[in-house]
N, C-alpha and C. Protein backbone atom coordinates (compact mmCIF):
# COMPACT_ATOMS: atom_id res chain seq x y z
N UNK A 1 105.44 90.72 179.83
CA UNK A 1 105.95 90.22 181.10
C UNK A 1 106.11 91.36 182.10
N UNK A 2 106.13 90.73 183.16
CA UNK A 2 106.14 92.02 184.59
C UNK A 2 107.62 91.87 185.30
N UNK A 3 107.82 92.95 185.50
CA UNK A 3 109.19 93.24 186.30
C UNK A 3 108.94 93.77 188.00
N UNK A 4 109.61 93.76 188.90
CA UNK A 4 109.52 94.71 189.78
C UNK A 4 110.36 95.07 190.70
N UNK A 5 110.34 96.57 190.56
CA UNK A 5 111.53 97.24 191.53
C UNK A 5 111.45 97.25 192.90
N UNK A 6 112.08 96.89 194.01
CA UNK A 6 112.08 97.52 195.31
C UNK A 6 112.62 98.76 195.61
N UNK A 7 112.02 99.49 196.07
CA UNK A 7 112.55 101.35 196.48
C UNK A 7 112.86 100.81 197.71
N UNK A 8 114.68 100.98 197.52
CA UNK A 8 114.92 100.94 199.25
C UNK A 8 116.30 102.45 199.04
N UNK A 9 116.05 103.01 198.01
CA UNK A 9 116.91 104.21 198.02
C UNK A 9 116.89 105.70 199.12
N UNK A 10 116.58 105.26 199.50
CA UNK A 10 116.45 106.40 200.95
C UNK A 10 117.08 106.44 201.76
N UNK A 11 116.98 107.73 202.59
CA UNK A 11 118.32 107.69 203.47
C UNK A 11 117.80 107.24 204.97
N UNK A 12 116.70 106.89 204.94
CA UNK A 12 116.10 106.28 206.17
C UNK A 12 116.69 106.94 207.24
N UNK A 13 116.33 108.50 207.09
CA UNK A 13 116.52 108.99 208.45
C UNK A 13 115.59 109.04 209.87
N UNK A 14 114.38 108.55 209.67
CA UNK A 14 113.77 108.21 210.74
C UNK A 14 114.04 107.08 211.43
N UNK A 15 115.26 106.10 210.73
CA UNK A 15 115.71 105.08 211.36
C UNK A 15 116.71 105.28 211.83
N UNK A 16 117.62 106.43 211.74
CA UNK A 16 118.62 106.63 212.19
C UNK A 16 120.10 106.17 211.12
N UNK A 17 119.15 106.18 210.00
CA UNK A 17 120.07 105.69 208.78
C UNK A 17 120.41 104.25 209.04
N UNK A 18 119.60 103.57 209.51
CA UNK A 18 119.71 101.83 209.27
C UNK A 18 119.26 101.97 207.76
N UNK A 19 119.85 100.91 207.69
CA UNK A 19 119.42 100.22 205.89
C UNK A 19 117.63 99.09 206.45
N UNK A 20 117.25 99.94 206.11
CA UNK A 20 115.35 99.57 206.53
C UNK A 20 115.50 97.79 205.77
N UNK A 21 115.62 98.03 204.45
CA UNK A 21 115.72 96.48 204.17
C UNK A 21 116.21 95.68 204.77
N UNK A 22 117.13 95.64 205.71
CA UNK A 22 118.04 94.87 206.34
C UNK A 22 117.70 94.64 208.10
N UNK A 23 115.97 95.30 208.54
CA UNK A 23 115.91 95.31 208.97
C UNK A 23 115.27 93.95 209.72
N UNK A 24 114.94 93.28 210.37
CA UNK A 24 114.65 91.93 210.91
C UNK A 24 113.30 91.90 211.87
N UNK A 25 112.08 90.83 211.21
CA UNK A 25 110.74 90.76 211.92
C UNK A 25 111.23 89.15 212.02
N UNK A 26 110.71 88.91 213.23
CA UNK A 26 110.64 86.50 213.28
C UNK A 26 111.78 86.17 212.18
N UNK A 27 113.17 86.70 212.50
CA UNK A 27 114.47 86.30 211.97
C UNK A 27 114.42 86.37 210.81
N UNK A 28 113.54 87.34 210.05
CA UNK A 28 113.96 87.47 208.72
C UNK A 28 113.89 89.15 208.49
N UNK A 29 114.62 89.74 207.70
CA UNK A 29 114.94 90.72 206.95
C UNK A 29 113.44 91.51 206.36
N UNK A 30 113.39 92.71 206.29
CA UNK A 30 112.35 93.30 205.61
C UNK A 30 112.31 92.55 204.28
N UNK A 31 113.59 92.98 203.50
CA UNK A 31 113.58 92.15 202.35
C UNK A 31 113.68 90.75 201.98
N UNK A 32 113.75 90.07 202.77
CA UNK A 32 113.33 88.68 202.35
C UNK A 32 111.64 88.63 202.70
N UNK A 33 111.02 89.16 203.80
CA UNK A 33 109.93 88.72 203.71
C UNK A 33 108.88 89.40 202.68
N UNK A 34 109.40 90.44 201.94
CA UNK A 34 108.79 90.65 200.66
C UNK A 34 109.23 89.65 199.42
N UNK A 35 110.41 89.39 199.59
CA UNK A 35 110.68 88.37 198.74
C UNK A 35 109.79 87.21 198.62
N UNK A 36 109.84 86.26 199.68
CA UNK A 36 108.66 85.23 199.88
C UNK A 36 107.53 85.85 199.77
N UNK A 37 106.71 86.81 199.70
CA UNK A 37 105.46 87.04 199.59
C UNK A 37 104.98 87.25 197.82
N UNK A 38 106.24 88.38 197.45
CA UNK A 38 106.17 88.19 195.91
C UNK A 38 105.75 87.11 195.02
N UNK A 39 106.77 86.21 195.65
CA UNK A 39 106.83 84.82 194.37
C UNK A 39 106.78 84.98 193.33
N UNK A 40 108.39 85.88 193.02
CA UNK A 40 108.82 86.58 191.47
C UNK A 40 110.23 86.38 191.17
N UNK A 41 110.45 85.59 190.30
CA UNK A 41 111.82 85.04 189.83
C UNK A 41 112.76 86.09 190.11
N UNK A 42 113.82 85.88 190.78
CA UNK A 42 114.73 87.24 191.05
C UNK A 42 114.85 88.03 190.31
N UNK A 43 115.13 87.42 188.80
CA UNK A 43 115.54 87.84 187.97
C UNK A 43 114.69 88.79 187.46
N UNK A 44 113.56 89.06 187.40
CA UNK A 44 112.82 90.01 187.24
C UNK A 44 112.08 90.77 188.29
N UNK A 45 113.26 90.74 189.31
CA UNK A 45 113.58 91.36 190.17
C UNK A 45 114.54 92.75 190.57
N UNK A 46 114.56 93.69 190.63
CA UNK A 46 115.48 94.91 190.91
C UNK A 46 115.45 95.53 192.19
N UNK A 47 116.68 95.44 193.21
CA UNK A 47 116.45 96.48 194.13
C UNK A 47 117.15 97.53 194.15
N UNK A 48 116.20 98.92 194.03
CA UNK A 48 116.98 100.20 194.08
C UNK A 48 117.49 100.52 195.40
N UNK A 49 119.12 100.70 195.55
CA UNK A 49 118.99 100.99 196.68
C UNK A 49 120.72 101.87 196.38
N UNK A 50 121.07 102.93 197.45
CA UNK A 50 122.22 103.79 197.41
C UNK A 50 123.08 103.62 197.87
N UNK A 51 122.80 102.23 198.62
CA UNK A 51 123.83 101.77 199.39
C UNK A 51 124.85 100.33 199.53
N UNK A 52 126.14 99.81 199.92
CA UNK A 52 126.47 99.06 199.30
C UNK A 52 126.02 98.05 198.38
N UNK A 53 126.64 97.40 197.34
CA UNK A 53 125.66 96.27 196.92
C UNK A 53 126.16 94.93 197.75
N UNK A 54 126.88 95.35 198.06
CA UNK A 54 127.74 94.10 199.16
C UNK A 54 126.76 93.19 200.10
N UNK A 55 125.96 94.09 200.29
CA UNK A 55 125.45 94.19 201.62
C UNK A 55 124.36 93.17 201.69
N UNK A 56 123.47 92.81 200.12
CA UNK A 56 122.67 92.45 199.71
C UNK A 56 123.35 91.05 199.04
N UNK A 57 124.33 90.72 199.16
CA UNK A 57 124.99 89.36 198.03
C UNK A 57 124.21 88.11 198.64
N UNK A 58 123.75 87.93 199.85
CA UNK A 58 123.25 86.68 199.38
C UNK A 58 122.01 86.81 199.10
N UNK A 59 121.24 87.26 198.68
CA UNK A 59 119.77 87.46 198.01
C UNK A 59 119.75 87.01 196.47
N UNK A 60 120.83 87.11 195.88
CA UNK A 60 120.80 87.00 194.24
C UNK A 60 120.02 87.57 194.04
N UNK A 61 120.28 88.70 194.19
CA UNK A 61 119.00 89.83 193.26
C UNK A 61 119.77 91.15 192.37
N UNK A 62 119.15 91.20 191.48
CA UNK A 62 120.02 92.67 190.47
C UNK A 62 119.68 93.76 191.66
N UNK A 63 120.92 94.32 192.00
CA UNK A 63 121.20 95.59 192.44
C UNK A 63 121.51 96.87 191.66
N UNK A 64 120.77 97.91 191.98
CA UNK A 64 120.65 99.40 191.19
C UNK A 64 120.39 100.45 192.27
N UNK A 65 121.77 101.62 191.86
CA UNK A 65 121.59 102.69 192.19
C UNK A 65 120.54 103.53 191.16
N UNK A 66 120.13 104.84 192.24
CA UNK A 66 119.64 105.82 190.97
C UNK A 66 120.47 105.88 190.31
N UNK A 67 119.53 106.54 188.55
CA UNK A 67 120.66 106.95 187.89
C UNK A 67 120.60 108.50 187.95
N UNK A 68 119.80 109.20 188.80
CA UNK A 68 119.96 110.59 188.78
C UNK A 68 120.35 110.79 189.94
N UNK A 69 121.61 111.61 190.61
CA UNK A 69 121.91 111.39 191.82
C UNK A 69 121.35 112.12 192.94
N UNK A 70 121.54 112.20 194.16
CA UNK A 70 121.36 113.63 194.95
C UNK A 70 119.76 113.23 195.75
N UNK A 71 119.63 111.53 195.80
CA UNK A 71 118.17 111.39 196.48
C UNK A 71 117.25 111.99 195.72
N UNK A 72 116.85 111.90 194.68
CA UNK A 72 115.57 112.55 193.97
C UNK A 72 114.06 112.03 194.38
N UNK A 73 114.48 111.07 195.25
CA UNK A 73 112.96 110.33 196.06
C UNK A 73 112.23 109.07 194.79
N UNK A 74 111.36 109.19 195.34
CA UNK A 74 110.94 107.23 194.45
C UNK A 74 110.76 107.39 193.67
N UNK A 75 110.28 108.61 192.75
CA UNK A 75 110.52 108.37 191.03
C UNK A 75 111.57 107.99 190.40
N UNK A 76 113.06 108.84 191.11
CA UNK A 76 113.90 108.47 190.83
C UNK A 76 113.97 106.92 190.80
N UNK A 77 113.80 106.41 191.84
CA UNK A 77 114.41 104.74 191.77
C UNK A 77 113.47 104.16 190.95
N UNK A 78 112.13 104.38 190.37
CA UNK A 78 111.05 103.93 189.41
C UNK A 78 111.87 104.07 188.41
N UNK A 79 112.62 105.33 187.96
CA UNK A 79 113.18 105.66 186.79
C UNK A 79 114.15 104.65 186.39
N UNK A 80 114.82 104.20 187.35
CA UNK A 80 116.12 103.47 187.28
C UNK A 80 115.39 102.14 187.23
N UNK A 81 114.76 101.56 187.39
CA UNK A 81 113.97 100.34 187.39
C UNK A 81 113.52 100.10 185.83
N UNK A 82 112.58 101.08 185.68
CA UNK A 82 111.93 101.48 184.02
C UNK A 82 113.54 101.21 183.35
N UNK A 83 114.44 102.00 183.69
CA UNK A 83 115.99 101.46 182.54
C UNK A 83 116.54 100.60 182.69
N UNK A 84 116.47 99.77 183.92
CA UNK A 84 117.64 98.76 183.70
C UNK A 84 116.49 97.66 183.21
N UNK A 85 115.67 97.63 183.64
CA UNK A 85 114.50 96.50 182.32
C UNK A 85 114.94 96.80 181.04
N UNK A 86 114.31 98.42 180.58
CA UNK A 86 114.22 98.65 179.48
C UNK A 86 115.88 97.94 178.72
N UNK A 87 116.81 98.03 179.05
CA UNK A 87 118.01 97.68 178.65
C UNK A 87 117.94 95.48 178.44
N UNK A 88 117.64 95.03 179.46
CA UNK A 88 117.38 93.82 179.12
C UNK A 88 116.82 93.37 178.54
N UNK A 89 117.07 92.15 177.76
CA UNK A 89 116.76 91.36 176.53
C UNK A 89 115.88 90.21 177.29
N UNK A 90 114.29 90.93 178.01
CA UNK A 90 113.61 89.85 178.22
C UNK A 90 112.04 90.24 178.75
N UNK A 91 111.88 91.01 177.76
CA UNK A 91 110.65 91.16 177.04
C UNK A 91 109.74 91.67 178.50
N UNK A 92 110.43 92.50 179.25
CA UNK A 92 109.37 93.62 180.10
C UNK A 92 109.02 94.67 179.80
N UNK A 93 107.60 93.92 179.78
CA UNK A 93 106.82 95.53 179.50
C UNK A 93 105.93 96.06 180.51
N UNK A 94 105.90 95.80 181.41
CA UNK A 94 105.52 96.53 182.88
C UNK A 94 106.35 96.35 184.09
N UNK A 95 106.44 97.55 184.54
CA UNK A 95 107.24 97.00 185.92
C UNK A 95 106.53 97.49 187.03
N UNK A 96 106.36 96.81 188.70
CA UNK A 96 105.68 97.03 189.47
C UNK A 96 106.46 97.64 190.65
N UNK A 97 106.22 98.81 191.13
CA UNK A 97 107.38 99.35 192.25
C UNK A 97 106.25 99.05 193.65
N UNK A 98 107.42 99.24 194.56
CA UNK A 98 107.00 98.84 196.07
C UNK A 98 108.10 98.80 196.98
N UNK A 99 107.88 99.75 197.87
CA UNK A 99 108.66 100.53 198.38
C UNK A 99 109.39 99.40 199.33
N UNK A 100 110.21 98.92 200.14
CA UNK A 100 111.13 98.14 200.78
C UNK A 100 111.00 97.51 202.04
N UNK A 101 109.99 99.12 202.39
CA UNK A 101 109.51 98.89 204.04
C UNK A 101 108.04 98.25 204.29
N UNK A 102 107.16 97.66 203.31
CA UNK A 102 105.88 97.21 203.72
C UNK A 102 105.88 96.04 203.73
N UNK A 103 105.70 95.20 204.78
CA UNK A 103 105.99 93.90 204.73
C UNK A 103 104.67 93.45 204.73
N UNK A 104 103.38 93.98 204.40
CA UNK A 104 102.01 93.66 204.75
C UNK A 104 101.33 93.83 203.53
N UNK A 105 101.86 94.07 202.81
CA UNK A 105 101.14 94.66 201.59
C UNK A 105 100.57 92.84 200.52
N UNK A 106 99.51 93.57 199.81
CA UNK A 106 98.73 92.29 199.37
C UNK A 106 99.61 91.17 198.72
N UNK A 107 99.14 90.40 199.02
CA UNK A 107 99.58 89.33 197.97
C UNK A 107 99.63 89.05 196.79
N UNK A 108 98.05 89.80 196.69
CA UNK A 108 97.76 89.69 194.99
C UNK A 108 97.87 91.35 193.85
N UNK A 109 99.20 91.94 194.68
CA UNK A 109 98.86 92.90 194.41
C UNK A 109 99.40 93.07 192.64
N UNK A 110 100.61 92.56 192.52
CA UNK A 110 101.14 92.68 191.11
C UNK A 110 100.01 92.24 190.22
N UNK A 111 99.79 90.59 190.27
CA UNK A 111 98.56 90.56 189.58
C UNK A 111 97.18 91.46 189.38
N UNK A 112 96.97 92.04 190.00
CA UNK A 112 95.73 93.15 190.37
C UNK A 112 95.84 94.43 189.53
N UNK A 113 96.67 94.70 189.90
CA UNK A 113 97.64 96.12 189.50
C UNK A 113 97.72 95.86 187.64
N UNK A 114 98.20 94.30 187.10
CA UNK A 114 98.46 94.35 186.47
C UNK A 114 97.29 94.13 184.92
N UNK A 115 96.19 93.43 186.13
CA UNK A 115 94.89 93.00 185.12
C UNK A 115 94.09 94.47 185.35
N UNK A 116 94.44 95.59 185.96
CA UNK A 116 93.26 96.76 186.10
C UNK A 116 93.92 97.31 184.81
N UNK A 117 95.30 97.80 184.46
CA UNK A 117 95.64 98.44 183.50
C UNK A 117 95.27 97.88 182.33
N UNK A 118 95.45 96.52 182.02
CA UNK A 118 94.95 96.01 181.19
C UNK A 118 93.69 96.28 180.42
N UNK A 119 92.73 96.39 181.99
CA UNK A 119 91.79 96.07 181.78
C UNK A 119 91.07 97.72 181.21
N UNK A 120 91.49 98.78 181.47
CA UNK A 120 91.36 100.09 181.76
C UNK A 120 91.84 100.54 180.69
N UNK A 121 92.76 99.64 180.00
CA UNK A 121 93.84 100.02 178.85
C UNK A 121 94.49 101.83 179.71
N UNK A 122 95.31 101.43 180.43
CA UNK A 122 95.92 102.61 181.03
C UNK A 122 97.84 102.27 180.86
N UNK A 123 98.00 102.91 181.04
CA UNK A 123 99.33 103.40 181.19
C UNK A 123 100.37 103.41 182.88
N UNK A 124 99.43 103.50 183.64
CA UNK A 124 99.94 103.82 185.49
C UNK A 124 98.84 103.11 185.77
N UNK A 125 99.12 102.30 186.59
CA UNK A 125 97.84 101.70 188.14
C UNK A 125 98.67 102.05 189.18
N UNK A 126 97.81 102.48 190.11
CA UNK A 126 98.05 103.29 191.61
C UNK A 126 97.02 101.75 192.35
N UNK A 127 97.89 101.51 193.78
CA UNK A 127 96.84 100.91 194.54
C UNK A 127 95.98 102.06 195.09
N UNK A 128 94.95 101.15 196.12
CA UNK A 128 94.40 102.18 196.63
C UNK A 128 93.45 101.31 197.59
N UNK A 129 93.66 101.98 198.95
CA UNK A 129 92.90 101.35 200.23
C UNK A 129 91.81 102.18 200.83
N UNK A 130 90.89 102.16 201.53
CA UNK A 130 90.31 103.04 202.33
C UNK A 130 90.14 104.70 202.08
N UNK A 131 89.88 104.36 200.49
CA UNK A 131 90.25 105.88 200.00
C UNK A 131 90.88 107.18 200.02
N UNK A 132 91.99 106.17 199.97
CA UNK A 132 93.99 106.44 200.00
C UNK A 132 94.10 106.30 198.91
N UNK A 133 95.29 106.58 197.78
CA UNK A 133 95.82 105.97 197.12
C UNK A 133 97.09 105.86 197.94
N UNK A 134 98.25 105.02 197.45
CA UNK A 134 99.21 104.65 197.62
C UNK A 134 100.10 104.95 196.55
N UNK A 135 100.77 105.95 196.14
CA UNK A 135 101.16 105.82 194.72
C UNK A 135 102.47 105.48 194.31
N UNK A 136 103.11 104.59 195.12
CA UNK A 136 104.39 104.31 195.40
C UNK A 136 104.23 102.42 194.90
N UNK A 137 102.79 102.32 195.31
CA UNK A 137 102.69 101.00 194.95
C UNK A 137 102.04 101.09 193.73
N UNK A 138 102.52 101.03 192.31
CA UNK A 138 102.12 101.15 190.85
C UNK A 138 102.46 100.21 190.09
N UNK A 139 102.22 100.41 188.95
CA UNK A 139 102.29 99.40 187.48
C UNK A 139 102.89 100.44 186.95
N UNK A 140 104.00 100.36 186.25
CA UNK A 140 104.23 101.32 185.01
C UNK A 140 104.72 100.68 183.89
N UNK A 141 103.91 101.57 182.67
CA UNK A 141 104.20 100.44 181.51
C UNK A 141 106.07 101.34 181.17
N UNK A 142 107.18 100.30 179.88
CA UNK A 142 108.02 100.68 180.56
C UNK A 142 108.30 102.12 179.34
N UNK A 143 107.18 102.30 178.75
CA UNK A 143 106.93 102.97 177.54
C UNK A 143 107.60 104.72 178.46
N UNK A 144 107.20 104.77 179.37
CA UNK A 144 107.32 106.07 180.25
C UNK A 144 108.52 106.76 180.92
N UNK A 145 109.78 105.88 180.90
CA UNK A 145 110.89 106.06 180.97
C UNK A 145 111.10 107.35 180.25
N UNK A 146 111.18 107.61 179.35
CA UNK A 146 111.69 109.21 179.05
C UNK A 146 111.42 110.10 179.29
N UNK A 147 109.38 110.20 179.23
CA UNK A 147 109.12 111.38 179.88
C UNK A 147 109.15 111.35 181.74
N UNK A 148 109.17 110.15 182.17
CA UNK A 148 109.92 110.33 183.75
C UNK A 148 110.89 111.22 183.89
N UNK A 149 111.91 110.73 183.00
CA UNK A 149 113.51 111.59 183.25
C UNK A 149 113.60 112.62 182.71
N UNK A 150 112.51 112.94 181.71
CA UNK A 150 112.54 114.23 181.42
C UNK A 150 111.84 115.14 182.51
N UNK A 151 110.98 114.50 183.28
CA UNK A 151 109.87 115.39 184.15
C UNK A 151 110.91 115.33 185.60
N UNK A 152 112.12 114.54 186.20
CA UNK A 152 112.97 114.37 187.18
C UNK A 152 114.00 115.83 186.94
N UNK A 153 114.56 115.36 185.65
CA UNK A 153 115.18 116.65 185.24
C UNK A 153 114.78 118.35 185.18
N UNK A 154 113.18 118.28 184.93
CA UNK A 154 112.37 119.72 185.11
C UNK A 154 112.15 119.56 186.79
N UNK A 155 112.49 119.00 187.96
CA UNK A 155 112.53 119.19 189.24
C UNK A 155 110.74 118.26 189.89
N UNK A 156 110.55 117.50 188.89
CA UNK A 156 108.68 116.65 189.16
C UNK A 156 109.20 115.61 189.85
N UNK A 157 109.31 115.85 191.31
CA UNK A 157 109.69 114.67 192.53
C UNK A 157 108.31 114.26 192.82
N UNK A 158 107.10 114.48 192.70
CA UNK A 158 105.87 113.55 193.27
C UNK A 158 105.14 113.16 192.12
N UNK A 159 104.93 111.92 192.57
CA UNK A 159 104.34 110.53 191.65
C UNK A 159 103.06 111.45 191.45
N UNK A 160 102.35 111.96 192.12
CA UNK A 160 100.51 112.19 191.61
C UNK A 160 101.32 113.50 190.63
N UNK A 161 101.97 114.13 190.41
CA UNK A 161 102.06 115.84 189.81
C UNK A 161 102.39 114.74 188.40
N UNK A 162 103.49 113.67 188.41
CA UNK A 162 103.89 113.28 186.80
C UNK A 162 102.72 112.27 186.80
N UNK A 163 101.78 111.61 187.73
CA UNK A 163 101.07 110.64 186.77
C UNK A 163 99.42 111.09 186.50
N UNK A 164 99.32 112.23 186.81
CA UNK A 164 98.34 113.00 186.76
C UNK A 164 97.48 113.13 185.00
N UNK A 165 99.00 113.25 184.32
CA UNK A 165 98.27 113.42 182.44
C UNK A 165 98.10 111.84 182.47
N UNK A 166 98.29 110.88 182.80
CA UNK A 166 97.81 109.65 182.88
C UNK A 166 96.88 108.57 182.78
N UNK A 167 96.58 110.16 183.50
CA UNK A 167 94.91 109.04 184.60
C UNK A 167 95.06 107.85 184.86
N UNK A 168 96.32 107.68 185.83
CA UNK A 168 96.23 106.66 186.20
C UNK A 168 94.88 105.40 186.77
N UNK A 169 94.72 104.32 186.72
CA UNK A 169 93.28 103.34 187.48
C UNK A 169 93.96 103.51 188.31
N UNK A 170 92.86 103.58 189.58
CA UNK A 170 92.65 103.43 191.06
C UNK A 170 92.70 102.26 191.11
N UNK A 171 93.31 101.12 191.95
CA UNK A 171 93.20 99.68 192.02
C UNK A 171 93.04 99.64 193.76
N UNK A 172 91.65 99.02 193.84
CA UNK A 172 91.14 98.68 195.32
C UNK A 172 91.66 97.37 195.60
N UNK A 173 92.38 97.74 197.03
CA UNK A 173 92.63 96.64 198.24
C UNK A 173 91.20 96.75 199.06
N UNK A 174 91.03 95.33 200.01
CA UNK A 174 90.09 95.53 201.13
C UNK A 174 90.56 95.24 202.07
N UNK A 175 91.14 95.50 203.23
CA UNK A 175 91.47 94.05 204.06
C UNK A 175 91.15 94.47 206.13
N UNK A 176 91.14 93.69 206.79
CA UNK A 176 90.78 94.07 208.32
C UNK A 176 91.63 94.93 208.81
N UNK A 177 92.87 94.96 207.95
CA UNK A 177 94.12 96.25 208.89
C UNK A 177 94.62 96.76 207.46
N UNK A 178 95.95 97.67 207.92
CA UNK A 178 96.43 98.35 206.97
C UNK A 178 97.98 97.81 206.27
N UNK A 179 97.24 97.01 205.07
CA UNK A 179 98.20 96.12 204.22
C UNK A 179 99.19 97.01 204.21
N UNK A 180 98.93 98.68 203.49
CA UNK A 180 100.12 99.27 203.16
C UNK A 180 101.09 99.95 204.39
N UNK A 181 101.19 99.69 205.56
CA UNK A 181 101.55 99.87 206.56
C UNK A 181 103.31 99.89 206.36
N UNK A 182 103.97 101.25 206.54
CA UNK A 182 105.29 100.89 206.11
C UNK A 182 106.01 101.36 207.67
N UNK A 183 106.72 100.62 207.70
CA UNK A 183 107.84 101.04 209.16
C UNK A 183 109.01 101.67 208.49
N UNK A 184 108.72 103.11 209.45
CA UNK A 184 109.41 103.78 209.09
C UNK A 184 110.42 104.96 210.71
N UNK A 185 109.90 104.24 211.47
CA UNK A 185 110.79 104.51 212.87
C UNK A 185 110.62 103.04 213.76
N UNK A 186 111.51 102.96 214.78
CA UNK A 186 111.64 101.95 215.55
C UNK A 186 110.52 101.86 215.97
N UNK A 187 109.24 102.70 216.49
CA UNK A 187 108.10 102.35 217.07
C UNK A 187 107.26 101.40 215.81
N UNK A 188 107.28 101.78 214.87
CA UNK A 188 106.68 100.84 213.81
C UNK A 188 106.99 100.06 213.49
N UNK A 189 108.37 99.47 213.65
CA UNK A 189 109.49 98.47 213.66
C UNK A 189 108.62 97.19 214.91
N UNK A 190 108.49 97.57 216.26
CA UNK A 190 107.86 97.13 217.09
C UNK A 190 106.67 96.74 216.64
N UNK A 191 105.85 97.39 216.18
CA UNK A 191 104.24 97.63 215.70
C UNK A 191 104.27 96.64 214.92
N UNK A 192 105.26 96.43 213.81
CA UNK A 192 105.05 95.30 212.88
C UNK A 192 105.17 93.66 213.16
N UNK A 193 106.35 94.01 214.38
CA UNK A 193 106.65 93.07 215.24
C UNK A 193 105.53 92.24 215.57
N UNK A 194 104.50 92.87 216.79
CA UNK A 194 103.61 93.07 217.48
C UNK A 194 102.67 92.05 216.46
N UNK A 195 102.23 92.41 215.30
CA UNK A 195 101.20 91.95 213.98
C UNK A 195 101.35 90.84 213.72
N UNK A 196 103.04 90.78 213.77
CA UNK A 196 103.25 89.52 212.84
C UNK A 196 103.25 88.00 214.36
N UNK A 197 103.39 88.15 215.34
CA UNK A 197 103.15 87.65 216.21
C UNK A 197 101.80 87.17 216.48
N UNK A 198 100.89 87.81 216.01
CA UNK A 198 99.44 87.95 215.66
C UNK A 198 98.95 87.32 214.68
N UNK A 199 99.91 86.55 213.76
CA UNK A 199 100.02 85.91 212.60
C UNK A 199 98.98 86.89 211.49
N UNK A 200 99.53 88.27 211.51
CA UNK A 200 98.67 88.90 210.36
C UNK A 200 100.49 89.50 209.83
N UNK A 201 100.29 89.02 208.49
CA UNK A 201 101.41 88.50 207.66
C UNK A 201 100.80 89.33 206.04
């Protein structure tokens, strides 16, 4: 079964420290409109995030801080995702991360992500657009939890340096614009605005 984390653990200083999830396109929330796009039982649902859990109560969704403190960046919140599965009694063995702020990102991406590893017999799937990877948007099986926190603890803050012994699959998107498009200042805030008015969703 598949799990998946939202990375909204950041201090979103290009927003001026708004809580980015909480941010609002056509009256809905960053995070709800990943929610509706998912179509993934909450419950195998996690959002990492550092900031109240209050804030998030009507979503019904499991809320998680890192468990390593001090902002360690998105492995960290992968890490914390990989454990609070690994701890539940309901049979996840992959979990899919995706960062908080892309409200454009594929539809079919979990499934995709999840039949390349399969299919590759791999360990990590990375998306990958326009010969980009994206490596924030992954599969991780949840087998990898230790040597994560062991590689967080030796100071390994970027996803390509720990998923490198991996070899992670490359998993191709195609699409007319840029699915992985994340707002990450008010001008992109607008920009997304702008799209979704455009009905590109």
């Amino acid at each position: 079964m598949i799990g998946c984390v939202l990375l909204a653990g950041g201090k979103s200083s290009r927003m001026n420290g708004i809580d980015k999830a909480l941010l609002r396109i056509n009256n809905k929330t960053l995070l709800q409109l990943i929610l509706d796009k998912l179509k993934i039982d909450n419950n195998k649902i996690v959002l990492n995030t550092n900031r109240d859990a209050n804030n998030f109560k009507d979503y019904n969704l499991n809320i998680i801080n890192d468990t390593i403190p001090n902002f360690q960046g998105p492995l960290a919140g992968i890490l914390s995702g990989l454990e609070w599965f690994d701890k539940q009694d309901n049979n996840i063995e992959w979990v899919v991360s995706l960062p908080i702020d892309t409200p454009f990102f594929p539809e079919n991406l979990v499934d995709k992500l999840f039949e390349s590893v399969n299919k590759n017999n791999r360990l990590v799937g990375v998306a990958n657009s326009n010969g980009r990877n994206h490596p924030v948007f992954a599969i991780w099986h949840i087998s990898l939890k230790n040597d994560l926190k062991n590689s967080l603890k030796n100071n390994i803050r970027k996803i390509d340096i720990f998923t490198q012994k991996y070899t992670p699959v490359e998993v191709h998107f195609t699409s007319s614009f840029d699915q992985f498009f994340n707002v990450n200042t008010p001008d992109d805030l607008k920009l997304a605005e702008d799209m979704f008015s455009k009905g590109i969703k």
